[in-house]
N, C-alpha and C. Protein backbone atom coordinates (compact mmCIF):
# COMPACT_ATOMS: atom_id res chain seq x y z
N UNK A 1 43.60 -6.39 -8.58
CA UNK A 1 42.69 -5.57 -7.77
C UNK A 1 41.79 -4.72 -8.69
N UNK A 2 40.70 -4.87 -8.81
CA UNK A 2 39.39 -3.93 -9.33
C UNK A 2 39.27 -2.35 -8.77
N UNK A 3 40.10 -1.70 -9.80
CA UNK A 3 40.26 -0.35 -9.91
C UNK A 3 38.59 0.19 -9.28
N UNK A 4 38.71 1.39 -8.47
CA UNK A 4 37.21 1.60 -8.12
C UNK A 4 36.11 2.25 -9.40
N UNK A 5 36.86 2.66 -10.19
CA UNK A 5 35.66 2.91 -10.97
C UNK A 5 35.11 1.72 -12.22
N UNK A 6 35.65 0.56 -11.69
CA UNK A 6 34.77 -0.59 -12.34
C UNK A 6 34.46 -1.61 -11.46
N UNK A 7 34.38 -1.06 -9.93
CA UNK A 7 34.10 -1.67 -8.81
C UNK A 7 32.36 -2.06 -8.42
N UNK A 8 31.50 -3.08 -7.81
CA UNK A 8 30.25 -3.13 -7.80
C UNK A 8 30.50 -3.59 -6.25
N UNK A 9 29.15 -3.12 -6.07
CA UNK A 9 28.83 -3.51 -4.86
C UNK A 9 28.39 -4.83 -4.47
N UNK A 10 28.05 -5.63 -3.42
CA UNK A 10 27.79 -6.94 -3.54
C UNK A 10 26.27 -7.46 -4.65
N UNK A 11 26.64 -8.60 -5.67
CA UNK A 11 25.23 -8.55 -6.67
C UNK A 11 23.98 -8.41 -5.83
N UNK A 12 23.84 -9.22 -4.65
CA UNK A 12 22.92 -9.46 -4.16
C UNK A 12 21.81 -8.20 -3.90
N UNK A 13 22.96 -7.42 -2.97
CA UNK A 13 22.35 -6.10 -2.68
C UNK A 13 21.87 -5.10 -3.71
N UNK A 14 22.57 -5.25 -4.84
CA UNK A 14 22.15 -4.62 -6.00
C UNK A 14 20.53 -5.28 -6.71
N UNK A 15 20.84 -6.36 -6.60
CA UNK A 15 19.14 -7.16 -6.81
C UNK A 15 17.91 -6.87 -6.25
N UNK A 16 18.21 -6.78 -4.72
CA UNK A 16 17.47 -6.53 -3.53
C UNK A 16 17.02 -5.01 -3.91
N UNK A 17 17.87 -4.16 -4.29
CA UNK A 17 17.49 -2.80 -4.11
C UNK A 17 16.72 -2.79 -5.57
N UNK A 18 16.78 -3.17 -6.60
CA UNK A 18 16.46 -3.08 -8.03
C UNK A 18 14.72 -3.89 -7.78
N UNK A 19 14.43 -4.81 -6.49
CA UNK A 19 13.18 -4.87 -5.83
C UNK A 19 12.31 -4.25 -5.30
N UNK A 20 13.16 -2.86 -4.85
CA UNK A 20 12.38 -2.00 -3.79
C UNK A 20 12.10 -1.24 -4.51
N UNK A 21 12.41 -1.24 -6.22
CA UNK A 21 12.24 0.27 -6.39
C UNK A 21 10.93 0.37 -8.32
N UNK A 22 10.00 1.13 -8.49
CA UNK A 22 9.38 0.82 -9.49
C UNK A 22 9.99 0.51 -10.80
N UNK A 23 9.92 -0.18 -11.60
CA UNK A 23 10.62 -0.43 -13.14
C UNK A 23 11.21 0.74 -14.05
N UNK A 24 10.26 1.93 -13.59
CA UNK A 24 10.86 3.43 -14.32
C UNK A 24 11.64 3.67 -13.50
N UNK A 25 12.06 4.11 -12.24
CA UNK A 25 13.02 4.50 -11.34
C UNK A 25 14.26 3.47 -11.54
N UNK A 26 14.23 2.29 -11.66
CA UNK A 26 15.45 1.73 -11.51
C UNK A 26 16.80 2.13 -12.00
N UNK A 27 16.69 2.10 -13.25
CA UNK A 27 18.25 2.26 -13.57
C UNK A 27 18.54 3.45 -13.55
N UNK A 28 17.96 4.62 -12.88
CA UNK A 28 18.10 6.02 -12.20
C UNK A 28 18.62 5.97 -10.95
N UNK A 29 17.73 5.05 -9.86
CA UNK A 29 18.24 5.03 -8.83
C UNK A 29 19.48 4.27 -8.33
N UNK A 30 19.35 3.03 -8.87
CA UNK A 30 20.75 2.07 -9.08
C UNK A 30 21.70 2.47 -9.72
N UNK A 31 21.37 3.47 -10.83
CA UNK A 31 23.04 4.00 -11.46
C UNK A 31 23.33 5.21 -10.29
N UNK A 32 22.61 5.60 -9.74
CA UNK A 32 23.02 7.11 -8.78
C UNK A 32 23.98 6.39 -7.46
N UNK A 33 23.36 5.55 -7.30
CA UNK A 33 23.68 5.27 -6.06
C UNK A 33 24.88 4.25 -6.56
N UNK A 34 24.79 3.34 -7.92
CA UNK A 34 26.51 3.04 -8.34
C UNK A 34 27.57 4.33 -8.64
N UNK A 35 27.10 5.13 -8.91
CA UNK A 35 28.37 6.08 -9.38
C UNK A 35 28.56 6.64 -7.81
N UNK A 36 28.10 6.97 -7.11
CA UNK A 36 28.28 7.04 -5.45
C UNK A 36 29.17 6.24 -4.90
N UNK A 37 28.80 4.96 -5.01
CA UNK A 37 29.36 4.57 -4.63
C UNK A 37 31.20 3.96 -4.93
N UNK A 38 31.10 4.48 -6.54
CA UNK A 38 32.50 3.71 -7.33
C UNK A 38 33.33 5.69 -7.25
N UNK A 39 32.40 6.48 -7.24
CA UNK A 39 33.43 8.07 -7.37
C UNK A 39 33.70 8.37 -5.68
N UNK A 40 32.62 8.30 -4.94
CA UNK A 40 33.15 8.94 -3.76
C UNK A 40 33.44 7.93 -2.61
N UNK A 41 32.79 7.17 -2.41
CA UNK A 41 33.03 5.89 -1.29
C UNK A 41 34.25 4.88 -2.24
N UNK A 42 34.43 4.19 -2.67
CA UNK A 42 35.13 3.13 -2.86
C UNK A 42 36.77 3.69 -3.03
N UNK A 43 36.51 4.74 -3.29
CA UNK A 43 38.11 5.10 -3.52
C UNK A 43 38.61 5.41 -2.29
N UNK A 44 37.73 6.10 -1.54
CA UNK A 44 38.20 6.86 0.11
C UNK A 44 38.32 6.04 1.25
N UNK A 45 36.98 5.29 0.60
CA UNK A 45 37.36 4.29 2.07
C UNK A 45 37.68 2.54 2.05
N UNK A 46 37.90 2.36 0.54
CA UNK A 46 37.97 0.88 -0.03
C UNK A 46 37.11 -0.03 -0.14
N UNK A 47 36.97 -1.35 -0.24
CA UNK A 47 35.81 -2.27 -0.07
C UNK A 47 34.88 -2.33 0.64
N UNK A 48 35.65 -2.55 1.62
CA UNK A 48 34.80 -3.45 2.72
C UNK A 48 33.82 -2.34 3.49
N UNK A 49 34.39 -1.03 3.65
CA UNK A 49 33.48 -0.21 3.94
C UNK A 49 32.99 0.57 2.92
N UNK A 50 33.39 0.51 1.90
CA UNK A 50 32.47 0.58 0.97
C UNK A 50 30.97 0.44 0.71
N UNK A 51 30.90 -1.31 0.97
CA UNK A 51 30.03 -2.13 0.88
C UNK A 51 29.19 -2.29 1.88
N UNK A 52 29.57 -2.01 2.87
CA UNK A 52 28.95 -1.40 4.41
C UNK A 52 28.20 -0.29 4.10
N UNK A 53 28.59 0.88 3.58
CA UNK A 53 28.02 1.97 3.06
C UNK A 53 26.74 1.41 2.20
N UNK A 54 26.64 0.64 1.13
CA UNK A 54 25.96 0.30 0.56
C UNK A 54 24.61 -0.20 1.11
N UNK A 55 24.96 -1.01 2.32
CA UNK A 55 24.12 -1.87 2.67
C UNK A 55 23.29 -0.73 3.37
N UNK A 56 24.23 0.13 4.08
CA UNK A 56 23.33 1.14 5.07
C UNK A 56 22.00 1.49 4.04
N UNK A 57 22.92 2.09 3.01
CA UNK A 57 21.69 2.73 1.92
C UNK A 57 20.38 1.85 1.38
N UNK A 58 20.75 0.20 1.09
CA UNK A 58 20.07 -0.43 0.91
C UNK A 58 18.95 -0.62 2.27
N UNK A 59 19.07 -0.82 4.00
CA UNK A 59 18.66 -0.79 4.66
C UNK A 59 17.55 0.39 4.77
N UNK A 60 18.35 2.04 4.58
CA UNK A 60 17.44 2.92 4.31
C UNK A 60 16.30 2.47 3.56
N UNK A 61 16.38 2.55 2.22
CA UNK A 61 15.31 1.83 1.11
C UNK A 61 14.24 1.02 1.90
N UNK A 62 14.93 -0.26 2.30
CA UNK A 62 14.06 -1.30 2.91
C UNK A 62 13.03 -0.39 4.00
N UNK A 63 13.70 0.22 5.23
CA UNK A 63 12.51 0.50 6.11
C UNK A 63 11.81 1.75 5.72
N UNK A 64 12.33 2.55 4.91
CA UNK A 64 11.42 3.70 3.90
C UNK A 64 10.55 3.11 3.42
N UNK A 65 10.12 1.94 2.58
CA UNK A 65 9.47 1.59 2.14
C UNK A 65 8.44 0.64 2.36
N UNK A 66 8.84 -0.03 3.82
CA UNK A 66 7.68 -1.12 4.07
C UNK A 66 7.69 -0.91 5.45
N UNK A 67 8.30 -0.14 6.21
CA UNK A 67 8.31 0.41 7.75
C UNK A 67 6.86 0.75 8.10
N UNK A 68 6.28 1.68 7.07
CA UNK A 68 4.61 1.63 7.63
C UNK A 68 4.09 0.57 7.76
N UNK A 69 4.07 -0.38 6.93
CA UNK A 69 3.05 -1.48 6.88
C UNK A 69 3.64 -2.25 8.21
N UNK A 70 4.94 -2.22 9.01
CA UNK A 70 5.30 -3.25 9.43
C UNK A 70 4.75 -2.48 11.24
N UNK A 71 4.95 -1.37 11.16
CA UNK A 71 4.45 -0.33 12.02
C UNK A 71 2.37 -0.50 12.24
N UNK A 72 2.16 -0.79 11.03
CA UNK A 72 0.77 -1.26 11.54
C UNK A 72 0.31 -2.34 11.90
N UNK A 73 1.48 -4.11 11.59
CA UNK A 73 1.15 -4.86 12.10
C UNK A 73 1.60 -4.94 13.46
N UNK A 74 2.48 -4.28 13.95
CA UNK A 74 2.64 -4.38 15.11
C UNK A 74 1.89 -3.57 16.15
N UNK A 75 1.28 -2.40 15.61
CA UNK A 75 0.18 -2.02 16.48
C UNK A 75 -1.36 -2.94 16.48
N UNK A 76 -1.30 -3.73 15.29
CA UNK A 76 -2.54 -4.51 15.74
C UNK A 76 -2.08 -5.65 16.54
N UNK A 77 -0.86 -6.09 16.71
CA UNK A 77 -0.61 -7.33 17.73
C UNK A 77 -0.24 -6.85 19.22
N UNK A 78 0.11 -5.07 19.24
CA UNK A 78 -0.01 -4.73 20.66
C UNK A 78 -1.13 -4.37 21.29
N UNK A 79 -1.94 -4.08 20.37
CA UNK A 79 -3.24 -3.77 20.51
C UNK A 79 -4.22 -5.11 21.22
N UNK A 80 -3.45 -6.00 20.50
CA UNK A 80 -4.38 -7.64 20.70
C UNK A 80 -3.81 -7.91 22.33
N UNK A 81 -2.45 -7.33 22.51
CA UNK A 81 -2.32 -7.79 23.81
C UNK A 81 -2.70 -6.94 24.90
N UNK A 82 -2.81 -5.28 24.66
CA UNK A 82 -3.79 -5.00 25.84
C UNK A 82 -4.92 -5.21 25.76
N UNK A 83 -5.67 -5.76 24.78
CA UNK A 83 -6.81 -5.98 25.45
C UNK A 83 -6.90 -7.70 25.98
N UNK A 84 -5.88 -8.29 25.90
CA UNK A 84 -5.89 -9.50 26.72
C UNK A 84 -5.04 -9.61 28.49
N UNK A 85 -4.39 -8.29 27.94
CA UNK A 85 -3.61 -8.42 29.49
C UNK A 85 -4.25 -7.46 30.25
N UNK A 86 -4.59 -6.33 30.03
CA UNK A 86 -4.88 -5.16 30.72
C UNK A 86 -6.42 -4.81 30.84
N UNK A 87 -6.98 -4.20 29.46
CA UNK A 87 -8.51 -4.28 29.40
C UNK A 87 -9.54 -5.36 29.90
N UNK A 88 -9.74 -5.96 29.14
CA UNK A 88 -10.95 -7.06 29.73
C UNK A 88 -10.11 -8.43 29.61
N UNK A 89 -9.78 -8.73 30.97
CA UNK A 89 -9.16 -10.39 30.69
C UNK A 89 -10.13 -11.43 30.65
N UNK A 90 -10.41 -12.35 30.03
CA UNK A 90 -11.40 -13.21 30.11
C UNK A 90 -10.57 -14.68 29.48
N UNK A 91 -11.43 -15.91 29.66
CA UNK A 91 -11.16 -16.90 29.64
C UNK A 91 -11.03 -17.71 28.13
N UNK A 92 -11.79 -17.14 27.30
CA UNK A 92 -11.92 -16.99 25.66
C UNK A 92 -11.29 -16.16 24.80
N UNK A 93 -10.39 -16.77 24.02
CA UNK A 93 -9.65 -15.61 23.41
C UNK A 93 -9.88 -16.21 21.80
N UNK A 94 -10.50 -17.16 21.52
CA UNK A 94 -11.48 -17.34 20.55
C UNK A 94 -11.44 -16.47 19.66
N UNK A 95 -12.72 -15.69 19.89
CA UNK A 95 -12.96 -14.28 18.92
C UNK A 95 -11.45 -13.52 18.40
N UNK A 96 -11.17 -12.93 19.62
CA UNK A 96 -9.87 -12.42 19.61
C UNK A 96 -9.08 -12.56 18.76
N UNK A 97 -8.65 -14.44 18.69
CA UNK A 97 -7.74 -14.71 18.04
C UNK A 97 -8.04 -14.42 16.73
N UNK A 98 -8.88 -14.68 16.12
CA UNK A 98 -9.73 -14.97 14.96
C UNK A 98 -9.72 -13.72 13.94
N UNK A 99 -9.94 -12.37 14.92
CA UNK A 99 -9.79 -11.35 14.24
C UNK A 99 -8.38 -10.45 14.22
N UNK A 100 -7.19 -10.95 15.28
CA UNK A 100 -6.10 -10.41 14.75
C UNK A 100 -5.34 -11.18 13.79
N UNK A 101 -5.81 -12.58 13.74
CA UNK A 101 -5.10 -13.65 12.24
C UNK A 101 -5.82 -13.17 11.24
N UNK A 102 -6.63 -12.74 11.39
CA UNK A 102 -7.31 -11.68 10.12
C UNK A 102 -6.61 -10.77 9.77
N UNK A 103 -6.62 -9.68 10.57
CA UNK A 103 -6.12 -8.70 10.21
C UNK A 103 -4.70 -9.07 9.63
N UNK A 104 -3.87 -9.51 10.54
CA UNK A 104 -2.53 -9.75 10.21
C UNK A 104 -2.35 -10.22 9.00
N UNK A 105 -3.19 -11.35 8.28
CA UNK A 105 -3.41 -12.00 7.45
C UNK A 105 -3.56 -11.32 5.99
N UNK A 106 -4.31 -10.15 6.98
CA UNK A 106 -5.10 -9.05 5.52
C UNK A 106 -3.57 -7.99 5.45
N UNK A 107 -3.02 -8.14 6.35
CA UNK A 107 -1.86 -6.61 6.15
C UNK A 107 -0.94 -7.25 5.16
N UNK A 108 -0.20 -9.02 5.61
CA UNK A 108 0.78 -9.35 4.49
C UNK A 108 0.34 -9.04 3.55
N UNK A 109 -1.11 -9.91 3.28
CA UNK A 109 -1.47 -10.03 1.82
C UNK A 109 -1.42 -8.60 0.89
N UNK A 110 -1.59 -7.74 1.71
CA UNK A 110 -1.65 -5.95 0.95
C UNK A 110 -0.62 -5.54 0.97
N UNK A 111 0.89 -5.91 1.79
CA UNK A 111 2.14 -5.41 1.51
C UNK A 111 2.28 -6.23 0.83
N UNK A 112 2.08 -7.75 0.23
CA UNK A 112 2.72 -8.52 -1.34
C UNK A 112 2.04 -7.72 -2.78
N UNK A 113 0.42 -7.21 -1.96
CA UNK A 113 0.01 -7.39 -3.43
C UNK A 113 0.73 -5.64 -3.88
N UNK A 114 0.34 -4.87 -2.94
CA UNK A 114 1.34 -3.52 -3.20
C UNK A 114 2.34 -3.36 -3.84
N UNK A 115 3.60 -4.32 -3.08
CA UNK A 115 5.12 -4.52 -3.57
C UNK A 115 5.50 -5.00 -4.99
N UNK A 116 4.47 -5.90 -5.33
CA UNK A 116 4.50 -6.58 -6.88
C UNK A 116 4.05 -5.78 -7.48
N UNK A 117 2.75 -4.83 -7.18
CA UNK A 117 2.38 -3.96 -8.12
C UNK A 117 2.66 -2.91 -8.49
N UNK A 118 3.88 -2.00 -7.37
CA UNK A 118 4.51 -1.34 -7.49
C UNK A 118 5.79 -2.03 -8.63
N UNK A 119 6.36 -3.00 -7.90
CA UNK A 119 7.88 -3.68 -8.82
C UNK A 119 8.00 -4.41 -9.60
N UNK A 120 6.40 -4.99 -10.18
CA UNK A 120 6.00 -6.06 -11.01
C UNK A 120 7.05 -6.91 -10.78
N UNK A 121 7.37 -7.52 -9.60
CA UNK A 121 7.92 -8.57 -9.42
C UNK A 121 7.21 -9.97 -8.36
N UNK A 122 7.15 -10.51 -7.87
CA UNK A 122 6.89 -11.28 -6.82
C UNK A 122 7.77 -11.38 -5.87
N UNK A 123 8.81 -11.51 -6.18
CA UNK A 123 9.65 -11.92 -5.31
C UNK A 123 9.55 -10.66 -4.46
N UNK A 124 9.67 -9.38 -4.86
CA UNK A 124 9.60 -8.36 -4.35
C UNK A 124 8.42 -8.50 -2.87
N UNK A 125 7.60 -8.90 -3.52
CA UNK A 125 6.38 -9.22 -2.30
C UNK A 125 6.76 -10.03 -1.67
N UNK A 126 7.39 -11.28 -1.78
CA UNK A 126 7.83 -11.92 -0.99
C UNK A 126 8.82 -11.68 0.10
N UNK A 127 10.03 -10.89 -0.41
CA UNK A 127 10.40 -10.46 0.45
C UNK A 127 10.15 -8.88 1.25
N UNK A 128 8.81 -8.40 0.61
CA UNK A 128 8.19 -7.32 1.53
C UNK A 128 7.66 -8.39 2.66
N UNK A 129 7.35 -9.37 2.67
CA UNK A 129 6.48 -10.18 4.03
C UNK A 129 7.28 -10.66 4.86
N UNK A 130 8.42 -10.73 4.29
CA UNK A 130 9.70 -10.91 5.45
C UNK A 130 9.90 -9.78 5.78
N UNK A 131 10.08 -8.69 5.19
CA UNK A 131 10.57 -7.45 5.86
C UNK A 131 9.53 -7.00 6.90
N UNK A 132 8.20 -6.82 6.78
CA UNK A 132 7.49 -6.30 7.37
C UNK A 132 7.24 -7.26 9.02
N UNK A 133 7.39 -8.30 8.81
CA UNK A 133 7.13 -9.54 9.82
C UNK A 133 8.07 -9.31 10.61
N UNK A 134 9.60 -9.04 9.81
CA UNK A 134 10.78 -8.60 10.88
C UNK A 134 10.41 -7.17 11.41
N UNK A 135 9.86 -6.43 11.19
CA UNK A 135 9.73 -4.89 11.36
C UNK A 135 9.09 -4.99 12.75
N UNK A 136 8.20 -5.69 12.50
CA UNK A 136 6.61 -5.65 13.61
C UNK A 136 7.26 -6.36 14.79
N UNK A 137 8.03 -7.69 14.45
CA UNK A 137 8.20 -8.66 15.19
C UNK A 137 9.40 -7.09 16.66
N UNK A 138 10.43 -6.54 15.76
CA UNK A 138 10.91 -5.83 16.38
C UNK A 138 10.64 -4.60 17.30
N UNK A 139 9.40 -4.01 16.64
CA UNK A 139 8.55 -2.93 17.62
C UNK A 139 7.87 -3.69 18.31
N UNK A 140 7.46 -5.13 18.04
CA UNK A 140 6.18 -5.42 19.32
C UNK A 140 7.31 -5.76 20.59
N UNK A 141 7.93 -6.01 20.29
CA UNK A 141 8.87 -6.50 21.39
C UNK A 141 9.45 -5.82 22.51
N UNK A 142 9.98 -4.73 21.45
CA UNK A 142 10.40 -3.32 22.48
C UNK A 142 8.94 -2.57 22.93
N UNK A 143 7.78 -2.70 22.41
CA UNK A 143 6.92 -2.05 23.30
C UNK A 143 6.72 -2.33 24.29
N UNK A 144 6.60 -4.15 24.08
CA UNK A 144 5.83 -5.27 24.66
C UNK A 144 7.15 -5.21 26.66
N UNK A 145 7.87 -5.13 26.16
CA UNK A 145 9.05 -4.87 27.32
C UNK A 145 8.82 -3.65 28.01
N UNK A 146 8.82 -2.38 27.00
CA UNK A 146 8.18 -1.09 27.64
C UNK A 146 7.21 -1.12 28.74
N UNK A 147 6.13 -1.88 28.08
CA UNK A 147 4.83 -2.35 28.58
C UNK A 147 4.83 -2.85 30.57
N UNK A 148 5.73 -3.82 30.23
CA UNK A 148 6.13 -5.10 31.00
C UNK A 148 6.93 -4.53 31.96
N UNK A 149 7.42 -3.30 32.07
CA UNK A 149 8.36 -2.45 33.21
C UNK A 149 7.70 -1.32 33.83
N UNK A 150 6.48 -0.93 32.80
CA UNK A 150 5.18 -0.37 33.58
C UNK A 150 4.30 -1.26 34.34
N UNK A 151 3.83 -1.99 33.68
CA UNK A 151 2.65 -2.73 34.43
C UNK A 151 3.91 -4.22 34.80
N UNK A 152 3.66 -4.68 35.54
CA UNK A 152 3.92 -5.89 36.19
C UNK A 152 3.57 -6.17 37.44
N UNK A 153 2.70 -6.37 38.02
CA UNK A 153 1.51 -6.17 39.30
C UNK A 153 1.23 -7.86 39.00
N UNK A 154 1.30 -8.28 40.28
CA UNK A 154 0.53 -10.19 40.43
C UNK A 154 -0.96 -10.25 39.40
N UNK A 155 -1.67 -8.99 39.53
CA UNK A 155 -2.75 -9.48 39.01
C UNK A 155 -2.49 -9.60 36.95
N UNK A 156 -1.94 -8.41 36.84
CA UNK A 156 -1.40 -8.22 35.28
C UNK A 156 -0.62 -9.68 34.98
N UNK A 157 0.25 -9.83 35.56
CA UNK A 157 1.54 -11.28 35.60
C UNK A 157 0.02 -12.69 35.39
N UNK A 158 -0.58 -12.82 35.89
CA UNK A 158 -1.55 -13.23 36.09
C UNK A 158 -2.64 -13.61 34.89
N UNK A 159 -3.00 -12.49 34.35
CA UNK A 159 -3.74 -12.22 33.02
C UNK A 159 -2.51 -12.83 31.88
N UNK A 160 -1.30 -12.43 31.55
CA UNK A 160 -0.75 -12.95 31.26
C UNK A 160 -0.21 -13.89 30.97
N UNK A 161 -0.23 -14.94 32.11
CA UNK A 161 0.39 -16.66 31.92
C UNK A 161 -1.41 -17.36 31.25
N UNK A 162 -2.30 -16.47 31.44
CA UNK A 162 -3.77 -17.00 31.69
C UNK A 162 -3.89 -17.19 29.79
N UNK A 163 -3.34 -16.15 28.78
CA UNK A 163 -3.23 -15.71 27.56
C UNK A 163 -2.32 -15.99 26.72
N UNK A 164 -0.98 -17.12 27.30
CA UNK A 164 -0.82 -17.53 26.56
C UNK A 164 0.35 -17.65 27.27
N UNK A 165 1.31 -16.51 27.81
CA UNK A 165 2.50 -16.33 28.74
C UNK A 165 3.55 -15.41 28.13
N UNK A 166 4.47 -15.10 28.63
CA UNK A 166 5.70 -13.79 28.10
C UNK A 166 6.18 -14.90 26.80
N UNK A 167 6.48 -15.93 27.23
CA UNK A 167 7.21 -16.69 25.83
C UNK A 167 6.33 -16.41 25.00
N UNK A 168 4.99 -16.74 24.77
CA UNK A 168 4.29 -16.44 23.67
C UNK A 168 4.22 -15.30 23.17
N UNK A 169 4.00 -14.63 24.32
CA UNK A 169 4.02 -12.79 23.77
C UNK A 169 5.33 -12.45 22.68
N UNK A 170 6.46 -13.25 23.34
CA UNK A 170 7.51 -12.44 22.45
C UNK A 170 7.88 -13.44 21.40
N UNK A 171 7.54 -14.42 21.15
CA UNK A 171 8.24 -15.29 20.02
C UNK A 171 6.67 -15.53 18.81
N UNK A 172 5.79 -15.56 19.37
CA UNK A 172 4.79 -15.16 18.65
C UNK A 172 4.95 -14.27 17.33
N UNK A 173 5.45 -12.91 17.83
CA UNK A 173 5.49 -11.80 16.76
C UNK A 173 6.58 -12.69 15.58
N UNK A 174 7.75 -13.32 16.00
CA UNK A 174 8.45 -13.84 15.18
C UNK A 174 7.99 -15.22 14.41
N UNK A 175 7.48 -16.26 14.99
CA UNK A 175 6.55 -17.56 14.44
C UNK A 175 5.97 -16.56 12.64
N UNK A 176 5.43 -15.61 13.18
CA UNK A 176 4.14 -15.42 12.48
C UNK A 176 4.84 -14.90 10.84
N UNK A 177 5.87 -14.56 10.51
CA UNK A 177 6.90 -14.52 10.13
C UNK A 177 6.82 -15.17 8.36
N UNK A 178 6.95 -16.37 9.01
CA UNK A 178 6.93 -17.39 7.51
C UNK A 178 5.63 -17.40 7.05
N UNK A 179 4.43 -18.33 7.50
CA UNK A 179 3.18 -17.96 7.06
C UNK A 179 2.67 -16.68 6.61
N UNK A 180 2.91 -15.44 7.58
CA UNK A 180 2.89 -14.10 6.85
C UNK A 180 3.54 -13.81 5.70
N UNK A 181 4.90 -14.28 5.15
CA UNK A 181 5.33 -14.28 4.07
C UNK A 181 4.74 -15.22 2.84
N UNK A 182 4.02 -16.35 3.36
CA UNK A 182 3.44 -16.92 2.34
C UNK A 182 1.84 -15.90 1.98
N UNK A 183 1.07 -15.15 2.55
CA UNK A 183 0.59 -14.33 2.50
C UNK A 183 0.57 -13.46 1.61
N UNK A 184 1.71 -12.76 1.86
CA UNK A 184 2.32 -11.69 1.26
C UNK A 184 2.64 -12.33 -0.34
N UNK A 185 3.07 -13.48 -0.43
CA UNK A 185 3.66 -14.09 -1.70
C UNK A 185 1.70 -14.44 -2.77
N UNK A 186 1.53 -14.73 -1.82
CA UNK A 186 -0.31 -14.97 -2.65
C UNK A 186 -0.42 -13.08 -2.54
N UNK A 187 -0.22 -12.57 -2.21
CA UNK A 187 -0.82 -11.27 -2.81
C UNK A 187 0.19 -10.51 -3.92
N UNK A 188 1.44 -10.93 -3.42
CA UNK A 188 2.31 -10.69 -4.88
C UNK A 188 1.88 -11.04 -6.27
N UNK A 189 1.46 -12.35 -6.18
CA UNK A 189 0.96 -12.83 -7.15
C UNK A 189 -0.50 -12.38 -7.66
N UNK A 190 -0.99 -12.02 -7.27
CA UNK A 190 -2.22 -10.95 -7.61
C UNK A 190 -1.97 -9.80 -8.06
N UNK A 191 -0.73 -9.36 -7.16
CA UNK A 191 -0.76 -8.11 -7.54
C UNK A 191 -0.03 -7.61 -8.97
N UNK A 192 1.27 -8.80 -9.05
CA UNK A 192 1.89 -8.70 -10.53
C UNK A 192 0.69 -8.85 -11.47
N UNK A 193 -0.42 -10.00 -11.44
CA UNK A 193 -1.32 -9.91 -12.23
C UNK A 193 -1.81 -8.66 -12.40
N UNK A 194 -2.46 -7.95 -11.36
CA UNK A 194 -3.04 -7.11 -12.14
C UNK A 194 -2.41 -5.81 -12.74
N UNK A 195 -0.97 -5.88 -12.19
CA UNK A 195 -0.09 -5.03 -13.04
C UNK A 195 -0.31 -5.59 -14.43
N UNK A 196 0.06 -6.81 -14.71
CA UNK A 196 0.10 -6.70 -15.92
C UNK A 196 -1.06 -6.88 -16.85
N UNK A 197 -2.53 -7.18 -16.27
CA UNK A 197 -3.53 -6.51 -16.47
C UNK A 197 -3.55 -5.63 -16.89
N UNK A 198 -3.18 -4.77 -16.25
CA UNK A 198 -3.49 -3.03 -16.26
C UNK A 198 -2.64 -2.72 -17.44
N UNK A 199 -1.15 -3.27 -17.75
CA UNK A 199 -0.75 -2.79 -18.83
C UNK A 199 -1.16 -3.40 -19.92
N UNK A 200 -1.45 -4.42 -19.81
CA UNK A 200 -1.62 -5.22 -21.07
C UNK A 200 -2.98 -4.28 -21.64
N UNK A 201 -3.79 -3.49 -21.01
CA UNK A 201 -4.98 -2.44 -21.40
C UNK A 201 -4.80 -1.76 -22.21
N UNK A 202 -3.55 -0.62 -21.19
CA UNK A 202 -3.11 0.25 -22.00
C UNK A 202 -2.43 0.15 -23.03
N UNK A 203 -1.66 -0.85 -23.13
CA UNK A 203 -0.97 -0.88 -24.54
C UNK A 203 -1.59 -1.40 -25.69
N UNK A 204 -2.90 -1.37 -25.61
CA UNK A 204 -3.91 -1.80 -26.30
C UNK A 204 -4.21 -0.71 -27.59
């Protein structure tokens, strides 16, 4: 049995968090939160909740850090749906479409290129475009329901099946998911570049 003070938390999670966080902060924040976890949690409450503990903390990290961005794609996809269900319903959603795959398009790509350039990693961006895709996918849903227990009138129900339908409304936010992460992964990759751009300057 692995005495707790040479105890680790799962590698993975330790990886994941050593993603979220800039190259100077790391082995500050990862040793704080290992000695936390091997002096006061692992001895008191053993492994398994141990490691539970861990994850909570790692979870913190995650939506501290990409919760805005995921908070603004989901106001531009609730946004896209009142003005298809409620505001002006019309028969063309054309335009519409065109400019929230934009936007959406433009938000991954700025949480990859951010995340890499903050963590000079990629992967980091990559999995900021999963995080954020899950974030949004989760507030549009609970709004989108909010929404849907206020308004539900024949004519609203109506505008609705006309735009695409409730299935689309709610599995939509999730579809968008993977492609948004490939997004996010092309802006990672920009963005590590110009990290290391930028240093390769200064150390000039």
């Amino acid at each position: 049995m692995t005495p707790p003070s040479q105890a680790r938390p799962p590698a993975w999670a330790e990886a994941t968090l050593a993603l979220l966080l800039a190259p100077a902060d790391r082995e500050s924040v990862t040793g704080d939160l290992l000695e936390e976890y091997r002096d006061s949690i692992r001895g008191a409450r053993g492994r398994w909740l141990a490691d539970a503990w861990y994850l909570r903390q790692l979870a913190g990290f995650i939506v501290r850090t990409w919760a805005i961005w995921g908070a603004v794609l989901a106001a531009s996809v609730v946004g896209r749906y009142t003005v298809d269900w409620w505001l002006s319903p019309t028969d063309t959603f054309y335009a519409r479409s065109v400019v929230s795959t934009a936007f959406a398009a433009s938000v991954f790509f700025g949480v990859g290129l951010w995340s890499a350039w903050r963590s000079q990693s990629v992967r980091a961006g990559a999995l900021a475009g999963i995080t954020t895709g899950a974030i949004s996918a989760v507030l549009v849903n609970i709004v989108s329901l909010v929404l849907l227990a206020i308004w539900h009138d024949p004519h609203t129900m109506t505008v609705i099946r006309a735009s695409g339908g409730l299935d689309e409304a709610f599995t939509l936010p999730l579809l968008i998911i993977l492609p948004g992460t490939m997004c996010a992964a092309f802006g990672a990759v920009v963005g590590k570049t110009l990290a290391w751009s930028r240093g390769s300057r200064l150390g000039e």
